[in-house]
Protein backbone atom coordinates (compact mmCIF):
# COMPACT_ATOMS: atom_id res chain seq x y z
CA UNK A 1 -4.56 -20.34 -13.53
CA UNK A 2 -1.05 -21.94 -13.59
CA UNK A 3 1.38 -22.98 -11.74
CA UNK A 4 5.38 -22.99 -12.38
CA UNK A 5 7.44 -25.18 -11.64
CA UNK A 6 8.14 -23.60 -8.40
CA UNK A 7 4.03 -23.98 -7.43
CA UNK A 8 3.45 -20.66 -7.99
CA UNK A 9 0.28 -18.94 -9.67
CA UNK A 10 1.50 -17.60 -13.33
CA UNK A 11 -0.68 -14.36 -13.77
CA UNK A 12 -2.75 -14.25 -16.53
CA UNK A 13 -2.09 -12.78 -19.88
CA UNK A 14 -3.63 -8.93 -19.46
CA UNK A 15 -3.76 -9.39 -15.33
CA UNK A 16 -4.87 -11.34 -12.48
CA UNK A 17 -8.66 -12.39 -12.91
CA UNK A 18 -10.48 -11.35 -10.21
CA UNK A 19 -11.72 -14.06 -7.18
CA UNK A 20 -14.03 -16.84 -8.12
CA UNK A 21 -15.91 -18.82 -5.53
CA UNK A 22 -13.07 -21.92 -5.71
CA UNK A 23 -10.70 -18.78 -5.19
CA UNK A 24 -12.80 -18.09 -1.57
CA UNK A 25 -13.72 -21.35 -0.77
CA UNK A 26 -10.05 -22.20 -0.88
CA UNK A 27 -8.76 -19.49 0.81
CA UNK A 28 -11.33 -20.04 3.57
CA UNK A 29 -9.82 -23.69 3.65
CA UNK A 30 -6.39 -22.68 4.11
CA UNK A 31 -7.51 -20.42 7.29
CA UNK A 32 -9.87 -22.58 8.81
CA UNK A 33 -7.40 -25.48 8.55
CA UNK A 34 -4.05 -23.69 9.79
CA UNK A 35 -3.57 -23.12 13.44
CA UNK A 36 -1.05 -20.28 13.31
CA UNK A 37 -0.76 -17.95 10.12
CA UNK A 38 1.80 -15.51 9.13
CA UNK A 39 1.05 -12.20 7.69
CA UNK A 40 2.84 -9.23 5.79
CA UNK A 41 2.48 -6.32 4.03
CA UNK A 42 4.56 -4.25 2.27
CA UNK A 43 7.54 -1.74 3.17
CA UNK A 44 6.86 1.46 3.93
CA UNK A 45 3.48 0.18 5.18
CA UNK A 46 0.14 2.66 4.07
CA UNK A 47 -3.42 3.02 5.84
CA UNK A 48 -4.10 0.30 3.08
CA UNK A 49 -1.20 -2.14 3.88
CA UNK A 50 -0.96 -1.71 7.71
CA UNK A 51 -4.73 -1.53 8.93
CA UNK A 52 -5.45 -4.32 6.23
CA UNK A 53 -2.98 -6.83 8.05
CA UNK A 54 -3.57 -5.69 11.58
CA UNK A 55 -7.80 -5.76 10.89
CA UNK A 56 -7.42 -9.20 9.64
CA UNK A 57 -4.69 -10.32 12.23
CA UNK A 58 -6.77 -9.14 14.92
CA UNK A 59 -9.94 -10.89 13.66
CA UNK A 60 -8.11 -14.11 13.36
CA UNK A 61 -6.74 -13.94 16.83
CA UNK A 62 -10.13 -13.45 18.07
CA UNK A 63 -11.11 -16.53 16.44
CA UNK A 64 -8.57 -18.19 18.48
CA UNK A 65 -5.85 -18.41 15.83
CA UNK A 66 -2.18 -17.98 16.57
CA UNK A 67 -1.13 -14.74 14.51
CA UNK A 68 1.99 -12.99 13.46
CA UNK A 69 2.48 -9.95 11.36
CA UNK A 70 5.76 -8.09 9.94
CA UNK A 71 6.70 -6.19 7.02
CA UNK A 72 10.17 -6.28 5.66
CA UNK A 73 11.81 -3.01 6.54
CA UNK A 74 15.69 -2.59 7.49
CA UNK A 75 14.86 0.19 10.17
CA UNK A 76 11.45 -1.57 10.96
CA UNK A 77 9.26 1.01 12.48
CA UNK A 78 5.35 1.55 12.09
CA UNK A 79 5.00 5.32 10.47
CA UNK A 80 3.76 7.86 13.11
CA UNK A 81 0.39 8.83 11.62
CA UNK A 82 -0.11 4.86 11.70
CA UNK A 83 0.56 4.38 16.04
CA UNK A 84 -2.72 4.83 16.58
CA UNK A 85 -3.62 1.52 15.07
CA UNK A 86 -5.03 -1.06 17.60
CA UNK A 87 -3.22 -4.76 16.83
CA UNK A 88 -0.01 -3.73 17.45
CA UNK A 89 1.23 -6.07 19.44
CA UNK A 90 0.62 -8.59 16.38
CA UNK A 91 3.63 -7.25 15.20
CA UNK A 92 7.58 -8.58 15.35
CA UNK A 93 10.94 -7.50 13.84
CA UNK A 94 11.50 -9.21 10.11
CA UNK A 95 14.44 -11.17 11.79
CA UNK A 96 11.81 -13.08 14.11
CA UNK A 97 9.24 -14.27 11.63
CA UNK A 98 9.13 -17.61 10.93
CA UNK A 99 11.16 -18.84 8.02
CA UNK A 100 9.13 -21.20 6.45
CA UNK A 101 5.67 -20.24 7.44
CA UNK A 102 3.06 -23.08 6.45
CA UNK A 103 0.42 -20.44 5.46
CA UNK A 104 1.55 -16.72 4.68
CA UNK A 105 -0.63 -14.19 3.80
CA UNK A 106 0.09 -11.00 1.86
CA UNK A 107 -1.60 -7.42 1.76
CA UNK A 108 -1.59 -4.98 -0.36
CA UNK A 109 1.83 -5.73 -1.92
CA UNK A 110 1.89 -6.10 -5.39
CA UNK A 111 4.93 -8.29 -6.44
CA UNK A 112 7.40 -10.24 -4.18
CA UNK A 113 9.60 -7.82 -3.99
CA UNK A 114 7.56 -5.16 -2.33
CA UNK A 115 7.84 -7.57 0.71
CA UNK A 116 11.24 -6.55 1.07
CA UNK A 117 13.18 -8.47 3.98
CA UNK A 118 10.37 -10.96 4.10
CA UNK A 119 10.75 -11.77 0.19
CA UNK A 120 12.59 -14.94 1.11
CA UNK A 121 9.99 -16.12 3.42
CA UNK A 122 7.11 -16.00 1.00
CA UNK A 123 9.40 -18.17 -1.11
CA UNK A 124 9.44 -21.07 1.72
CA UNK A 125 5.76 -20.72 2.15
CA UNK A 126 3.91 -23.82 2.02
CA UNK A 127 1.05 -22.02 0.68
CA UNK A 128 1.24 -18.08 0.21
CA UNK A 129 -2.47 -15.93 -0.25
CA UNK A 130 -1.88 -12.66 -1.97
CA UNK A 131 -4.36 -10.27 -0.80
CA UNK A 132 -4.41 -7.24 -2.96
CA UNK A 133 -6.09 -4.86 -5.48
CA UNK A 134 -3.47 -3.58 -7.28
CA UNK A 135 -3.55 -3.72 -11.27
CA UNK A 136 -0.02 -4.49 -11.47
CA UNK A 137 0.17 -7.43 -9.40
CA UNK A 138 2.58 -10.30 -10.65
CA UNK A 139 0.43 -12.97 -9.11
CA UNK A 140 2.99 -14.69 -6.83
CA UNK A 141 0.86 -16.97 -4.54
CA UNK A 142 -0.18 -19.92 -4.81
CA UNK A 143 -3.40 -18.39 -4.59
CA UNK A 144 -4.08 -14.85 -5.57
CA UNK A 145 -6.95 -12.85 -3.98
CA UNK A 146 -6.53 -10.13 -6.16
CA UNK A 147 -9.59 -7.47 -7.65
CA UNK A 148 -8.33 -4.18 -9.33
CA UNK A 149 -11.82 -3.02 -9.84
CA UNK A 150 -12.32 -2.53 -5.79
CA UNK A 151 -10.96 0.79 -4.00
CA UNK A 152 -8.73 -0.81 -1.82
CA UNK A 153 -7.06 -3.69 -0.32
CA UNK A 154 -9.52 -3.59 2.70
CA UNK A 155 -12.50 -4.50 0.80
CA UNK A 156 -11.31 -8.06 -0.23
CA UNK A 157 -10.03 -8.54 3.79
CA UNK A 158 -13.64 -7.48 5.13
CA UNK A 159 -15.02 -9.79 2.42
CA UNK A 160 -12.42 -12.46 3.60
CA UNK A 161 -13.49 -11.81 6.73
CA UNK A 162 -17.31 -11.95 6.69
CA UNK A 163 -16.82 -15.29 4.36
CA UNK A 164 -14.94 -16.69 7.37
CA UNK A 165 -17.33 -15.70 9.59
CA UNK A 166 -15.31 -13.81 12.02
CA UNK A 167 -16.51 -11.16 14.01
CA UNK A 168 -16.10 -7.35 13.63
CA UNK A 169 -15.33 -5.24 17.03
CA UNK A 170 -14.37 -1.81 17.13
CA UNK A 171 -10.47 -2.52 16.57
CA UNK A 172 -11.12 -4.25 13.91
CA UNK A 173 -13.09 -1.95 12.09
CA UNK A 174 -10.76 1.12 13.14
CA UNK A 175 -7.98 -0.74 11.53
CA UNK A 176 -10.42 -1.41 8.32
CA UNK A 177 -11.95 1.99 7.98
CA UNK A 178 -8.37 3.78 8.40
CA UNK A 179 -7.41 1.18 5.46
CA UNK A 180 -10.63 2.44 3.33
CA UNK A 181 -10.52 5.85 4.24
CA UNK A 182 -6.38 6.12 3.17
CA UNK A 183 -6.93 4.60 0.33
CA UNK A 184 -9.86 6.34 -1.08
CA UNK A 185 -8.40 9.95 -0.24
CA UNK A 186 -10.84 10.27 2.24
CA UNK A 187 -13.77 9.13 -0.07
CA UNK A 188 -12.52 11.72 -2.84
CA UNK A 189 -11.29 8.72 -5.01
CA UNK A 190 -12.59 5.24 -6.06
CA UNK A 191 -15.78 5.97 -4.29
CA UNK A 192 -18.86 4.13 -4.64
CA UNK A 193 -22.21 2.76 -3.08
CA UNK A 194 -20.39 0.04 -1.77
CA UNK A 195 -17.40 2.19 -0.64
CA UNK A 196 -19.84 4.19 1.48
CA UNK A 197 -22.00 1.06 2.50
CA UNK A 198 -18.80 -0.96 3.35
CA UNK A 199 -17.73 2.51 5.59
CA UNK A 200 -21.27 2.49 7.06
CA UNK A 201 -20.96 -1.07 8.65
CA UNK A 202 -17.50 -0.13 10.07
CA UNK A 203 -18.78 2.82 11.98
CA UNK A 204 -21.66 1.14 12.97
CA UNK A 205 -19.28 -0.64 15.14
CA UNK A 206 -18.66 2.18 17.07
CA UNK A 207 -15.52 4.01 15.82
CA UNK A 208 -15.06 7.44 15.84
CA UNK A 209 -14.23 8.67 12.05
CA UNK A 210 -13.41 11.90 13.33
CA UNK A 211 -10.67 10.93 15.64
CA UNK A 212 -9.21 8.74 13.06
CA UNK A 213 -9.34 11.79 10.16
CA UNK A 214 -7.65 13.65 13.06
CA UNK A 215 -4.55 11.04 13.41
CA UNK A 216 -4.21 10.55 10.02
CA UNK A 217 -4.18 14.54 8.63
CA UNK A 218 -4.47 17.05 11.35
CA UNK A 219 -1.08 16.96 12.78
CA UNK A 220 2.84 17.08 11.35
CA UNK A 221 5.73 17.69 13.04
CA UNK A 222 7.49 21.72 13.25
CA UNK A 223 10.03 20.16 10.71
CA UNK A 224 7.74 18.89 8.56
CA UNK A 225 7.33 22.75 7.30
CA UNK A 226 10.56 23.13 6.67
CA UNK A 227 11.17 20.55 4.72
CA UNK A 228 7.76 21.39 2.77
CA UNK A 229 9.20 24.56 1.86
CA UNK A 230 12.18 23.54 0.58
CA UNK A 231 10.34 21.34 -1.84
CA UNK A 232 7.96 23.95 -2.66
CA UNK A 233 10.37 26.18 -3.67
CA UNK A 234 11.98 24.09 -6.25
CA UNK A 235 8.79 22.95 -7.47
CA UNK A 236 9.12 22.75 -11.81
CA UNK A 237 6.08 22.81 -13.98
CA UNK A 238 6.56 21.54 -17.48
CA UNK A 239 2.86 22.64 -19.41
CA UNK A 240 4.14 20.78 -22.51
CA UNK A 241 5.21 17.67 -20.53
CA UNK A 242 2.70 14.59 -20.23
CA UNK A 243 1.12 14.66 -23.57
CA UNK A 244 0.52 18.17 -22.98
CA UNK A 245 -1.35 17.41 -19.96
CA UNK A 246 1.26 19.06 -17.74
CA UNK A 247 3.87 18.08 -15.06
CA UNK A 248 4.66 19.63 -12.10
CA UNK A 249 7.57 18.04 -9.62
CA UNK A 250 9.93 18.39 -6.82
CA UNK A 251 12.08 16.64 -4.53
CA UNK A 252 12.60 15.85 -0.63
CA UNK A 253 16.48 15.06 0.23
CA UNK A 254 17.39 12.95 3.01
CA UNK A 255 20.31 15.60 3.94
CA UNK A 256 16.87 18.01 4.44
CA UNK A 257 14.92 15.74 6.74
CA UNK A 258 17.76 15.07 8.54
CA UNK A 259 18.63 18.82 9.13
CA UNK A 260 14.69 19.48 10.47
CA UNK A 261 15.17 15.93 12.46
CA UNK A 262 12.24 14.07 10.06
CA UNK A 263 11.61 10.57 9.72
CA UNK A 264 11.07 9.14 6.07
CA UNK A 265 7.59 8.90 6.81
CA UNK A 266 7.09 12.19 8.03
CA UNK A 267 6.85 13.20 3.51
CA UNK A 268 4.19 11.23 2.33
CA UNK A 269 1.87 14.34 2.04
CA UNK A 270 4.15 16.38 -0.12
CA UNK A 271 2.39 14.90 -3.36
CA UNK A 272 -0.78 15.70 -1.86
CA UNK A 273 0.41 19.69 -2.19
CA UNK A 274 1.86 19.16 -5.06
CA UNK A 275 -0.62 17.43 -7.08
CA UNK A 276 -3.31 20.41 -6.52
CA UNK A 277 -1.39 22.61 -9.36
CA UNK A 278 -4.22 22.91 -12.08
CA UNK A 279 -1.91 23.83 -14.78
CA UNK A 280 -0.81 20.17 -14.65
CA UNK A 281 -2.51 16.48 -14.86
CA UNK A 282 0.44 15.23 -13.43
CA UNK A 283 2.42 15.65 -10.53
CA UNK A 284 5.89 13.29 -9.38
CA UNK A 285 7.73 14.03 -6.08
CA UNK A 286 10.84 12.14 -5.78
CA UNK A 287 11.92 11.58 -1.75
CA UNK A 288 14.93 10.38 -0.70
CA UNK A 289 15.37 8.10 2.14
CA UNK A 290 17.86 7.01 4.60
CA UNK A 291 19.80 5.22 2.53
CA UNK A 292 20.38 7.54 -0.50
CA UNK A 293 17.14 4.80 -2.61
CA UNK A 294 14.91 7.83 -4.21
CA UNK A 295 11.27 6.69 -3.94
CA UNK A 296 9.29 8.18 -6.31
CA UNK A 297 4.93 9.15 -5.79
CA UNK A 298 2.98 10.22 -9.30
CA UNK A 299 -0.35 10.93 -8.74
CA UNK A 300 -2.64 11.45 -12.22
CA UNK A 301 -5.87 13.25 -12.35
CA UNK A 302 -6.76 11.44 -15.28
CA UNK A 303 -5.67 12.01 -18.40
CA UNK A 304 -2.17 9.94 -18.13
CA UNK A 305 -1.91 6.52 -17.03
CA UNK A 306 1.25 7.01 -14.23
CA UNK A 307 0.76 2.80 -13.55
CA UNK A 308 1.96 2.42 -16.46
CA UNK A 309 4.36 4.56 -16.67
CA UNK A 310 5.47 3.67 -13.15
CA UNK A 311 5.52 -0.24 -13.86
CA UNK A 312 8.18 0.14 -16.60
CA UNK A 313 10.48 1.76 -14.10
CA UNK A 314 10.01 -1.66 -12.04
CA UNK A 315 7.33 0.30 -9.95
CA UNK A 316 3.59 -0.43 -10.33
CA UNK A 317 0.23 0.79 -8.98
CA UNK A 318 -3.05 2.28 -9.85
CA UNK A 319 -3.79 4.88 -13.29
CA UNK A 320 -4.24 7.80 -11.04
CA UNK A 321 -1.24 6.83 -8.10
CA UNK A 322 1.63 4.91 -8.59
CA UNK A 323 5.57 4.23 -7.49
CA UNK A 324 9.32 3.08 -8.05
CA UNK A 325 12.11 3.22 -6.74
CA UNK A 326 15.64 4.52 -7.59
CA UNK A 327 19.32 5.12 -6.82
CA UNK A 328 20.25 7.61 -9.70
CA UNK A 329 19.74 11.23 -9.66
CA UNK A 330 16.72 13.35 -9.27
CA UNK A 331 17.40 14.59 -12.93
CA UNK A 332 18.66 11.12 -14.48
CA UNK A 333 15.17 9.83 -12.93
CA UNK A 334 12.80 12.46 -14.19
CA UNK A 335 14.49 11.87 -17.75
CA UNK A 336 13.76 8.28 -17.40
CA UNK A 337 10.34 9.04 -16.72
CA UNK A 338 9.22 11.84 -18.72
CA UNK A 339 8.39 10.11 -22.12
CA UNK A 340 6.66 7.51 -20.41
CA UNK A 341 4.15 9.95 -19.25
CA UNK A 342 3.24 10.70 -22.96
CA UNK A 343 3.14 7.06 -24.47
C-alpha cells in the first residue's frame, strides 16, 4: 500500500487487497492504544452499516473505552425498522462529533463521500480505519480493513472484535446478527459455512432471531401500501434491455410519501417486490427523497454486473446490489443507465 501526500492509503490497482496480519495487528494497536474512538457509518444507515457500528461501539464501551457514533445525515434519524437496535445511546447529531477525532473508524461506507456530513471529519482524522466489504471501495484510510469476498461488513467487525479480545453479550450480538442477517437477505445471498457458523455463535448468545426477523420484515406502516401501489402500477419491463437479460423498474416520488405521511426509509423494500419479476435479471427502483436527490437500488440476479454499472454513475456496491444517486429525472436517469447494464 501507499500513501498520498495527504497520508492516505492509495487503493490498489484492480481493488483493495484484502487484510493481512500487519493490517490486524495494526488496527488492534490503534484501539488498544486510543482512549476514546469515533465511529461512523454511512447515510441512510442499513442492518449492515448501523448494527456494524453500534455492535462494535458497544463492545468497545464495555471494554471501558470512551465511544461515539454518528452518521452524516441532514435530517439525522435512525430508520424505523432499525429502533430496535440496542447501543443507541452511542449515538449524537453530526454537528456534535468531534472535529478532529484522533482515531475514526468507518463501516460499511465505501468512499468518503458516503459519510456525508461527517466527510470533513474523516479528513482531520489522525488515523481513520475503514471497515468495509464493499468491492468498490476507494481505500480512504490510513488503514483499510476491507474484504469483498465476505458477506458483509459484520464479519470483519466480529473478527475485529474477537482479535481484540472483547467480549460478546446479547446486545452485541443482536446488533451483529441484524447486520448479517440484512445483509445476506436473510441467508438467501452470500451464504456460506462460515455465514451460518458466524450466525450460530451470535445466537448462542442468547438472541432471539425470530423477534429480530419480526422488526426487520413483518411490519410497514398503512401508507406504506399506498405508496407500493403507486409504484407497482407504473412498473416498466424492458425484455430486450440488459443484454437481453431483462429490466424491470419503477419509481417512488417524494410528493407520494408525503401524501401517505412516509418517511424516506419507510421504501427500502420496494426493490425487494420488484426484483421477483422472472421475465427480468434486472430490476432498478429509483426513490426520491426529501430533498428532490433520486436514490437509485439495482438488484442483479446474476447475469449483469449492476456494481459496475452503478460505480460509473458515481455509485458503487456489490455485482448483484448496488446504488447512486441523482438530481435529474427519472427518465434522464434510466437513459443514463440503461447501456451500462449491457456493457
Amino acid at each position: 500500500m501507499t500513501r498520498d501526500a495527504g497520508g492516505r492509503v492509495e487503493p490498489a490497482a484492480g481493488g483493495i487487497p484484502a487484510p493481512d496480519e500487519r493490517d490486524w495487528a495494526r488496527a488492534i494497536e490503534l484501539i488498544a492504544s486510543a482512549d476514546r474512538i469515533a465511529l461512523a457509518c454511512h447515510v441512510s444507515p442499513d442492518g449492515d452499516a448501523l448494527g456494524s457500528m453500534l455492535g462494535f461501539g458497544l463492545a468497545l464501551r464495555g471494554a471501558g473505552k470512551e465511544v461515539v457514533a454518528s452518521f452524516g445525515d441532514r435530517r439525522f434519524a435512525v430508520p424505523r425498522l432499525l429502533r430496535f437496535l440496542p447501543g443507541q445511546d452511542l449515538l449524537v447529531d453530526p454537528s456534535d462529533y468531534p472535529a478532529r477525532p484522533s482515531l475514526m473508524m468507518t463501516f460499511d461506507a465505501s468512499t468518503v463521500e458516503r459519510l456525508g456530513l461527517l466527510a470533513p471529519h474523516a479528513g482531520q482524522a489522525g488515523e481513520l480505519v475503514v471497515v468495509d466489504h464493499h468491492a468498490s471501495n476507494t481505500g480512504f484510510g490510513t488503514l483499510n480493513l476491507v474484504d469483498s469476498t465476505v458477506a458483509a461488513t459484520s464479519v470483519l467487525v466480529e473478527e475485529l472484535v474477537r482479535r481484540l479480545g472483547l467480549a460478546v453479550d446479547i446486545d452485541v450480538a443482536t446488533c451483529l446478527y441484524t447486520a448479517l442477517v440484512t445483509d445476506t437477505g436473510s441467508f438467501k445471498y452470500s451464504t456460506t459455512p462460515e455465514v451460518h457458523a458466524l450466525a450460530a455463535r451470535l445466537i448462542a448468545t442468547g438472541l432471539r432471531p425470530d423477534e429480530i426477523a419480526r422488526e426487520l420484515w413483518d411490519g410497514a406502516p398503512f401508507g406504506y401500501l399506498t405508496v407500493l401501489g403507486a409504484a407497482i402500477g407504473r412498473v416498466t419491463l424492458e425484455p430486450a434491455t440488459a443484454g437481453g437479460h431483462g429490466l424491470v423498474w419503477t419509481y417512488v416520488t417524494r410528493a407520494e410519501r408525503a401524501a401517505a405521511v412516509l418517511p424516506y426509509d419507510e421504501v427500502e423494500g420496494v426493490i425487494d417486490v420488484v426484483r421477483r419479476v422472472e421475465e427480468a435479471d434486472v430490476a432498478v427502483v429509483l426513490k426520491e427523497d426529501d430533498t428532490g436527490t433520486w436514490n437509485v437500488s439495482t438488484r442483479s440476479k446474476g447475469a449483469v454486473d449492476v456494481g459496475r454499472a452503478c460505480s460509473a454513475l458515481g455509485g458503487g456496491g456489490h455485482p448483484r446490489a448496488a446504488g447512486f444517486s441523482s438530481r435529474e429525472s427519472p427518465p434522464d436517469i434510466m437513459a443514463a443507465l440503461r447501456p451500462l447494464l449491457s456493457s
